[in-house]
C-alpha atoms as a PDB file:
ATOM      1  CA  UNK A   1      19.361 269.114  31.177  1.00  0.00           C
ATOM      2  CA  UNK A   2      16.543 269.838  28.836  1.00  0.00           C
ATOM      3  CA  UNK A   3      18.420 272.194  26.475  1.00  0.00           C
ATOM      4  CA  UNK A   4      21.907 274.869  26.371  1.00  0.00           C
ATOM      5  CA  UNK A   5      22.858 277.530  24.849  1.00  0.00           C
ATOM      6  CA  UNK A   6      26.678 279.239  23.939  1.00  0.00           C
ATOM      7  CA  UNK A   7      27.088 282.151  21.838  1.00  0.00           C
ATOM      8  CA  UNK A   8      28.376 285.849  22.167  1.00  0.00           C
ATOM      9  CA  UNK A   9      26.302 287.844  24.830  1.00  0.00           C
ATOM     10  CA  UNK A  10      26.355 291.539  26.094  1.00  0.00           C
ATOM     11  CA  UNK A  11      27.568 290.523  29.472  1.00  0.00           C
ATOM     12  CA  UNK A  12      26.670 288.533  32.561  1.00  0.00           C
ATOM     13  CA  UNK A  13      23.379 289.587  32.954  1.00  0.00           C
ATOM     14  CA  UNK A  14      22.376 289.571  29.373  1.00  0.00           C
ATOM     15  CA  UNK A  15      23.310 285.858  29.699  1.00  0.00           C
ATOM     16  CA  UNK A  16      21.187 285.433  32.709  1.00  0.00           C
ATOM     17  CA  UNK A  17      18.105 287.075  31.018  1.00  0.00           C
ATOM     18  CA  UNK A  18      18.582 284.934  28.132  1.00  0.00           C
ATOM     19  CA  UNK A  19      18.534 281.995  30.581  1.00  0.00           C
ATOM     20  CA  UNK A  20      15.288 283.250  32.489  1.00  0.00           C
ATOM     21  CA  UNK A  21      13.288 283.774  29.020  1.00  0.00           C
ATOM     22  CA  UNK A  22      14.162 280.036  27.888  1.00  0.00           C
ATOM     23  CA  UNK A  23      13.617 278.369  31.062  1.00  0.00           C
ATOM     24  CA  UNK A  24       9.721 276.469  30.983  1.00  0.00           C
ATOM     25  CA  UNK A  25       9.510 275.839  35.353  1.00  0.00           C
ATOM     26  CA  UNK A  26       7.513 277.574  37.824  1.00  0.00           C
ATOM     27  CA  UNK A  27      10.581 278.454  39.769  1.00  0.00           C
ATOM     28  CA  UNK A  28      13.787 279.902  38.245  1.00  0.00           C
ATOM     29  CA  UNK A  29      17.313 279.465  39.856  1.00  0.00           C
ATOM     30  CA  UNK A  30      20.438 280.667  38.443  1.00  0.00           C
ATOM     31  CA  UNK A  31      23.852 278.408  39.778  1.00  0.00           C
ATOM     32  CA  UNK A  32      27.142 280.356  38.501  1.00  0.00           C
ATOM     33  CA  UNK A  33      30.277 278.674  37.666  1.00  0.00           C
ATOM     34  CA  UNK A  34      32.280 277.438  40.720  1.00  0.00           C
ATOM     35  CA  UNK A  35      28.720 277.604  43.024  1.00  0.00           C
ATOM     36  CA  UNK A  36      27.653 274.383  44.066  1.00  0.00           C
ATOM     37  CA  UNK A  37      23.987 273.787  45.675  1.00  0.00           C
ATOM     38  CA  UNK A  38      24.126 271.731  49.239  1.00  0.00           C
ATOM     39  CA  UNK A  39      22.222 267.987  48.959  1.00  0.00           C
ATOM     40  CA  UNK A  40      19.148 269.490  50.658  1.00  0.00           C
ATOM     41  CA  UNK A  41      18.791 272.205  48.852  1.00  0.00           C
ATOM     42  CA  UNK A  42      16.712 271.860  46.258  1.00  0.00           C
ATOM     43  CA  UNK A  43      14.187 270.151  49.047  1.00  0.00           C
ATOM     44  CA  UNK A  44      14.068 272.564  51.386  1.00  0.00           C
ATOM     45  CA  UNK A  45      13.298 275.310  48.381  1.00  0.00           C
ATOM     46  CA  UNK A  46      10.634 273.193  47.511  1.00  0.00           C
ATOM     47  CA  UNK A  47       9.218 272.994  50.979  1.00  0.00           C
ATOM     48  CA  UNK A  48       9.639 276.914  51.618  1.00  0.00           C
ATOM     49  CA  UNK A  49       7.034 277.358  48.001  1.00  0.00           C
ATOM     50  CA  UNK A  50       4.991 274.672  49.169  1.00  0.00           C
ATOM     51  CA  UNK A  51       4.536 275.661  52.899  1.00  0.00           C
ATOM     52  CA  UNK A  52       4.602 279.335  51.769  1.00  0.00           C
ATOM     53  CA  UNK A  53       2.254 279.573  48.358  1.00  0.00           C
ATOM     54  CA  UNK A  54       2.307 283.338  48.013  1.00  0.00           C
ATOM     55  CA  UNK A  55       5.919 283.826  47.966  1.00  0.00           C
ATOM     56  CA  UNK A  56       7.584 285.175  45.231  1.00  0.00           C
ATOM     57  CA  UNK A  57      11.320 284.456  46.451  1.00  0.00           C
ATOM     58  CA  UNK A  58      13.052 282.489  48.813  1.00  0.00           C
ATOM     59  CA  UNK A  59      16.550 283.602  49.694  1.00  0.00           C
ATOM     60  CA  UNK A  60      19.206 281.344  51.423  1.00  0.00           C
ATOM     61  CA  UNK A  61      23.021 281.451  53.183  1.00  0.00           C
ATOM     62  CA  UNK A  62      25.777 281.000  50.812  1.00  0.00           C
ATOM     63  CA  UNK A  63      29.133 279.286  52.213  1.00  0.00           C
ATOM     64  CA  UNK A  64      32.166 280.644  50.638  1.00  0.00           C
ATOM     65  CA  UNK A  65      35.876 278.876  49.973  1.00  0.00           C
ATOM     66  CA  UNK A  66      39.173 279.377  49.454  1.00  0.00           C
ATOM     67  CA  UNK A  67      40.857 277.148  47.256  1.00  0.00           C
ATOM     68  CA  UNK A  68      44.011 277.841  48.589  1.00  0.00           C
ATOM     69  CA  UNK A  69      46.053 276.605  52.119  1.00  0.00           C
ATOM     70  CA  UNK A  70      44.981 278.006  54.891  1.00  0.00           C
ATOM     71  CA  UNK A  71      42.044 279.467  53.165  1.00  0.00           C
ATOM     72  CA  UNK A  72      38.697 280.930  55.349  1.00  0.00           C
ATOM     73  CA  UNK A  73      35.580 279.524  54.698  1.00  0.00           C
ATOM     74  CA  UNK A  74      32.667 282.367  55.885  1.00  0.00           C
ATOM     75  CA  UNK A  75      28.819 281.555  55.517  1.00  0.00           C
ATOM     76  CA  UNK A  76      26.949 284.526  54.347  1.00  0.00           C
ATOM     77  CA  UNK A  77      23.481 285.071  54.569  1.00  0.00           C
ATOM     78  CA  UNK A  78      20.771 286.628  53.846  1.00  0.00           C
ATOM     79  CA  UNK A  79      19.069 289.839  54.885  1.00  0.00           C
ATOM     80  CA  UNK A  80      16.043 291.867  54.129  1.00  0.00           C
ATOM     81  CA  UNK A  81      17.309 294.726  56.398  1.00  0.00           C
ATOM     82  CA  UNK A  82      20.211 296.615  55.577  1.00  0.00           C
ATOM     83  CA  UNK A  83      19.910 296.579  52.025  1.00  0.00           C
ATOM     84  CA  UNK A  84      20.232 300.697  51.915  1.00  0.00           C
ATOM     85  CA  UNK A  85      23.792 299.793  52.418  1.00  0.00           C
ATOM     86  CA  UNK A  86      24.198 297.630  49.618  1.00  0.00           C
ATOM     87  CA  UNK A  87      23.700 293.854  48.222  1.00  0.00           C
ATOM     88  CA  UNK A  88      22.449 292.083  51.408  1.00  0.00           C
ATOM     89  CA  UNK A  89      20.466 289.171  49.533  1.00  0.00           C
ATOM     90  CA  UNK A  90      22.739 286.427  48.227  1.00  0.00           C
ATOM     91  CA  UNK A  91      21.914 286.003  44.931  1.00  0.00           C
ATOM     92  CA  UNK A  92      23.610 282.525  44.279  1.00  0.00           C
ATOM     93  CA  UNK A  93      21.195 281.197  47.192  1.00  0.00           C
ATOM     94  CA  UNK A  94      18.379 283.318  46.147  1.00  0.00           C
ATOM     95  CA  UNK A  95      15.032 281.059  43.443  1.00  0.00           C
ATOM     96  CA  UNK A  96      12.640 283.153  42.386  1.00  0.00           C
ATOM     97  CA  UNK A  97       9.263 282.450  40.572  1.00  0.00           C
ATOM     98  CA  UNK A  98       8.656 282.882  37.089  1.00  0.00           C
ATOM     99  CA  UNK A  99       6.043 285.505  37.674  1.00  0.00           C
ATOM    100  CA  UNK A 100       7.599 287.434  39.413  1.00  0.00           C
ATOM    101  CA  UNK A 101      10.076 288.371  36.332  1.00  0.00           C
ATOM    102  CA  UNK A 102       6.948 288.597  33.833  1.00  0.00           C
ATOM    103  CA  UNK A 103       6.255 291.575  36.816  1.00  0.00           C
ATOM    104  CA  UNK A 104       9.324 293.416  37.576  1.00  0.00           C
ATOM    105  CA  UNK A 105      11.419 292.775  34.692  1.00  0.00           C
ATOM    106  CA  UNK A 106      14.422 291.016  33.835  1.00  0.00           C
ATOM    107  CA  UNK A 107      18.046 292.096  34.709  1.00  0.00           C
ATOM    108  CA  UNK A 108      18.867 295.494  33.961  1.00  0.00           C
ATOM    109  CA  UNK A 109      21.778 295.408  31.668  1.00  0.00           C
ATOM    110  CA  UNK A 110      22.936 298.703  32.160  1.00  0.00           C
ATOM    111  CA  UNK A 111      24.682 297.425  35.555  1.00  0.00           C
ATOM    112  CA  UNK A 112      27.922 295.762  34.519  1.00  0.00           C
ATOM    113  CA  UNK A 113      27.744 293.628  38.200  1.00  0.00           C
ATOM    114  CA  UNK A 114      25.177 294.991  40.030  1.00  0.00           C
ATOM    115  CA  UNK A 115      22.343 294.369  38.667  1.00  0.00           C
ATOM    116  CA  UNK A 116      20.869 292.084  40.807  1.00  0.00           C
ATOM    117  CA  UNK A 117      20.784 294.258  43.322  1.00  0.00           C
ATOM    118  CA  UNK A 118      18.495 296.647  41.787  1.00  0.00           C
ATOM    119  CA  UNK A 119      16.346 294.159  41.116  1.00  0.00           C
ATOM    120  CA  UNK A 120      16.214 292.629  45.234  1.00  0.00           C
ATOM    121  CA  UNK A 121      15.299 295.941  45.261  1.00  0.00           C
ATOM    122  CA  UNK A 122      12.481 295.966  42.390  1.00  0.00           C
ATOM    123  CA  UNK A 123      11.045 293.261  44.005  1.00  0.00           C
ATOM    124  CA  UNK A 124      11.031 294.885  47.398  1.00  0.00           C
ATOM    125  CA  UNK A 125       9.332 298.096  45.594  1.00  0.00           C
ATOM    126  CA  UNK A 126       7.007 295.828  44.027  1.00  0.00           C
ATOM    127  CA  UNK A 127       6.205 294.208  47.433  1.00  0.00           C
ATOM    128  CA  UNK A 128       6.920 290.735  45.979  1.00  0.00           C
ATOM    129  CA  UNK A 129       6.496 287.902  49.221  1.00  0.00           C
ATOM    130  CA  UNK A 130       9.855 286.942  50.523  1.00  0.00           C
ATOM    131  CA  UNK A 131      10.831 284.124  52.511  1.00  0.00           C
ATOM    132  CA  UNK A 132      14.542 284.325  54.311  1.00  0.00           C
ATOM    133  CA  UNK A 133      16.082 280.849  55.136  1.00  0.00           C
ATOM    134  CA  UNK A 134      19.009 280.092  57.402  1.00  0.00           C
ATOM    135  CA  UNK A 135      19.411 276.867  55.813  1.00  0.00           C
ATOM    136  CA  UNK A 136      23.256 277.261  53.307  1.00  0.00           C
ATOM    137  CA  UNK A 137      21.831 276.716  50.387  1.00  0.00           C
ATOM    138  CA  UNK A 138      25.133 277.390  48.364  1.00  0.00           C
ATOM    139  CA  UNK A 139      28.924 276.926  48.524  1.00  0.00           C
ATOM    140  CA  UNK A 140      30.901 279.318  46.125  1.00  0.00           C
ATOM    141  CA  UNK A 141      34.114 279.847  45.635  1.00  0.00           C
ATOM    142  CA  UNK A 142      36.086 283.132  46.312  1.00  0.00           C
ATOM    143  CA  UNK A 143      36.538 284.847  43.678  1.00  0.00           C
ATOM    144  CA  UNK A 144      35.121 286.348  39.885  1.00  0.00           C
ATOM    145  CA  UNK A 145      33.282 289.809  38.950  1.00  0.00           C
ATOM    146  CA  UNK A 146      33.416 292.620  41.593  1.00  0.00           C
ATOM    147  CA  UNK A 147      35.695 295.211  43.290  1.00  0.00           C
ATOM    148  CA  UNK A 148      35.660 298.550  41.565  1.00  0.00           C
ATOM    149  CA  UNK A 149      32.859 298.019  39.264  1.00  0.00           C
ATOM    150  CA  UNK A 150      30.485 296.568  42.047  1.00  0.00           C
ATOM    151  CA  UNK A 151      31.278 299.430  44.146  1.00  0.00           C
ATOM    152  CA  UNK A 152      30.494 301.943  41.096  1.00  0.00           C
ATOM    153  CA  UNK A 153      27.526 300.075  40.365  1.00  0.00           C
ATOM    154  CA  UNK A 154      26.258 299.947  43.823  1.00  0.00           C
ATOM    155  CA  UNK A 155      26.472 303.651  44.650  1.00  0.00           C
ATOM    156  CA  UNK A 156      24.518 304.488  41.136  1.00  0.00           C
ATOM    157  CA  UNK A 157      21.845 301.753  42.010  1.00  0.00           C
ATOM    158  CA  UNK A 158      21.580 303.364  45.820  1.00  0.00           C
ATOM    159  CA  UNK A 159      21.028 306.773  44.363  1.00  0.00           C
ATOM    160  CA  UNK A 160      18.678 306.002  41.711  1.00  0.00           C
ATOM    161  CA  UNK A 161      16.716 304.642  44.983  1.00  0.00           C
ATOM    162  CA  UNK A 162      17.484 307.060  46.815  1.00  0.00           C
ATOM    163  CA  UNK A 163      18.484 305.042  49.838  1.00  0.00           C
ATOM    164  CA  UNK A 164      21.219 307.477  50.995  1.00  0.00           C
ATOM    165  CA  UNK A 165      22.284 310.574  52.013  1.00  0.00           C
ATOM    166  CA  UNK A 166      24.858 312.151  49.413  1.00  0.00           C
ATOM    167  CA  UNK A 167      27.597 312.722  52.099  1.00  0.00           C
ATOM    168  CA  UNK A 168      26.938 308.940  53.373  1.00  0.00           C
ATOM    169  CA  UNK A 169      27.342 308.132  49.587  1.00  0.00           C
ATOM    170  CA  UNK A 170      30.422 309.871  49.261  1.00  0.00           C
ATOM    171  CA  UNK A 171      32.126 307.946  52.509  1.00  0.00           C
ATOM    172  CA  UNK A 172      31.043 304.764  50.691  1.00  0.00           C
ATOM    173  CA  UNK A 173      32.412 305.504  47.755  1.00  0.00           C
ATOM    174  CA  UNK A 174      36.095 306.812  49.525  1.00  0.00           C
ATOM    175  CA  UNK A 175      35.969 303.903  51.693  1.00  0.00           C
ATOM    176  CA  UNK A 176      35.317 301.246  48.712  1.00  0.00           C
ATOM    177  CA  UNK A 177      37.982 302.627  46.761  1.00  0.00           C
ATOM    178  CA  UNK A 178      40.501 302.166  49.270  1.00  0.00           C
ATOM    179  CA  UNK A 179      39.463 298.958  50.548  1.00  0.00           C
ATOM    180  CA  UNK A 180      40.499 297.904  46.515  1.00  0.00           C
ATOM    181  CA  UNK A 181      43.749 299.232  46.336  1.00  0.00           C
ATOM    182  CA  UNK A 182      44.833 298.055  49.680  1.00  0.00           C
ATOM    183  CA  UNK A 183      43.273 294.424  47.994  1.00  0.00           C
ATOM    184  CA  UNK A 184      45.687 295.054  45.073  1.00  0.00           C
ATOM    185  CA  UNK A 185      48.645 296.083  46.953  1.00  0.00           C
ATOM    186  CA  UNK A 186      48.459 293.058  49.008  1.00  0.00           C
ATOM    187  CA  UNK A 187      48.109 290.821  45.962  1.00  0.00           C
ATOM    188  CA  UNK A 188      50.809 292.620  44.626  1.00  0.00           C
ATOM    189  CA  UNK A 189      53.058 292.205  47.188  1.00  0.00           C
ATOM    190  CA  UNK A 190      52.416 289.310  48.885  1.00  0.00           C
ATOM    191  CA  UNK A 191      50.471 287.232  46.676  1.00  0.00           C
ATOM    192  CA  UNK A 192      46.842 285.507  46.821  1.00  0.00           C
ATOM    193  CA  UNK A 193      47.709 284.123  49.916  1.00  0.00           C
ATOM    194  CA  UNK A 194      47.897 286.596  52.208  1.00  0.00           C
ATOM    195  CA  UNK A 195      45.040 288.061  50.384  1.00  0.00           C
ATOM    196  CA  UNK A 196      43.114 284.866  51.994  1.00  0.00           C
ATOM    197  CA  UNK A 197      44.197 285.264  55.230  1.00  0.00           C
ATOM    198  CA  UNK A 198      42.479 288.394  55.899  1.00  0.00           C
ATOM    199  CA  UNK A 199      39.658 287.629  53.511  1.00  0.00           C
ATOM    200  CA  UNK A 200      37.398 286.019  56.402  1.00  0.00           C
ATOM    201  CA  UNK A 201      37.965 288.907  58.707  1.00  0.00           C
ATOM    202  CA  UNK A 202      36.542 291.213  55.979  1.00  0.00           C
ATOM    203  CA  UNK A 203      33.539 289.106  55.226  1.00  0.00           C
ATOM    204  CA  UNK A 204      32.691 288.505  58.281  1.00  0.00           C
ATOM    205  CA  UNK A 205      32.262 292.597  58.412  1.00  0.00           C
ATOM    206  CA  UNK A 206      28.960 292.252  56.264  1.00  0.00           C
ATOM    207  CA  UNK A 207      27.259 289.171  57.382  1.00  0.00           C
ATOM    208  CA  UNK A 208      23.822 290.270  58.646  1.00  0.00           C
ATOM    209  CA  UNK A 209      21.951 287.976  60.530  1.00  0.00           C
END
């Protein structure tokens, strides 16, 4: 740890770009609270750069827990392909190189969660190199940010892009909103247990391989 920094930000990504403009390496990573990189990670990232030199990113699978009894653990992973219907890339898994934010920018801060998915798709836009590994990179814990203001996030970032038709935009929307208040009824009634139960079913609905 060559240096840290704590003081009052404007959110999570105005945090993250304050991380990206003090960090002095070729390749950037950012590891969340609760995420936890595998043993081989940080080898195997070095060996995608090195075997691929023009690459601007290398994206990963993520592995993520329950801490509770009877809790699923559900590998997601990466995926270049179906990112017109939303946040495909797992950012937790995902290093980038420094250049790459010197050419497409930092985190847009208007996005209170999704921000890193407008800028996967920046990059894509700005036909930055891309290697996708199988490898899980990351294990991450269930939980944090998300839910409503993803999904409101995620349907302004699609139609800036354009990446949808507005009726398909409007069943996304409907269909996020009730997946969250059936998520809040069953915490509400039967607890964060339950909750888990059915969590890995779910996930396993948007894992693209």
């Amino acid at each position: 740890l060559s240096g840290w920094q704590s003081e009052p930000d404007h959110g999570l990504y105005d945090a993250m770009n304050k991380g990206i403009s003090r960090a002095t390496g070729e390749i950037v990573a950012i590891l969340n609270s609760d995420d936890i990189w595998m043993p081989n990670t940080l080898g195997r990232v070095a060996e995608a750069f090195s075997c691929n030199p023009d690459a601007g990113m290398v994206s990963g699978s993520i592995e993520v827990w329950e801490d509770l009894p009877g809790g699923a653990n559900v590998v997601l992973r990466s995926s270049l392909l179906h990112l017109h219907k939303g946040m495909t890339v797992q950012h937790p898994a995902t290093f980038v190189r420094r250049n790459v934010y010197e050419r497409v920018g930092l985190f847009d801060t208007r996005y209170r969660i999704g921000a890193d998915y407008d800028f996967v798709l920046r990059c894509l836009k700005a036909n930055i190199p891309w290697i996708i590994l199988s490898d899980i990179l990351v294990r991450m814990r269930a939980g944090g940010k998300g839910g409503s203001t993803f999904s409101r996030d995620d349907w302004r970032i699609r139609r800036s892009y354009k990446l949808s038709s507005p009726v398909t935009e409007i069943v996304t929307c409907v269909t996020g909103f009730v997946r969250h208040v059936v998520r809040q009824f069953m915490v509400r009634v039967f607890g964060k247990k339950i909750l888990s139960t059915f969590r890995g079913h779910l996930w396993k609905k948007r894992i693209y391989r």
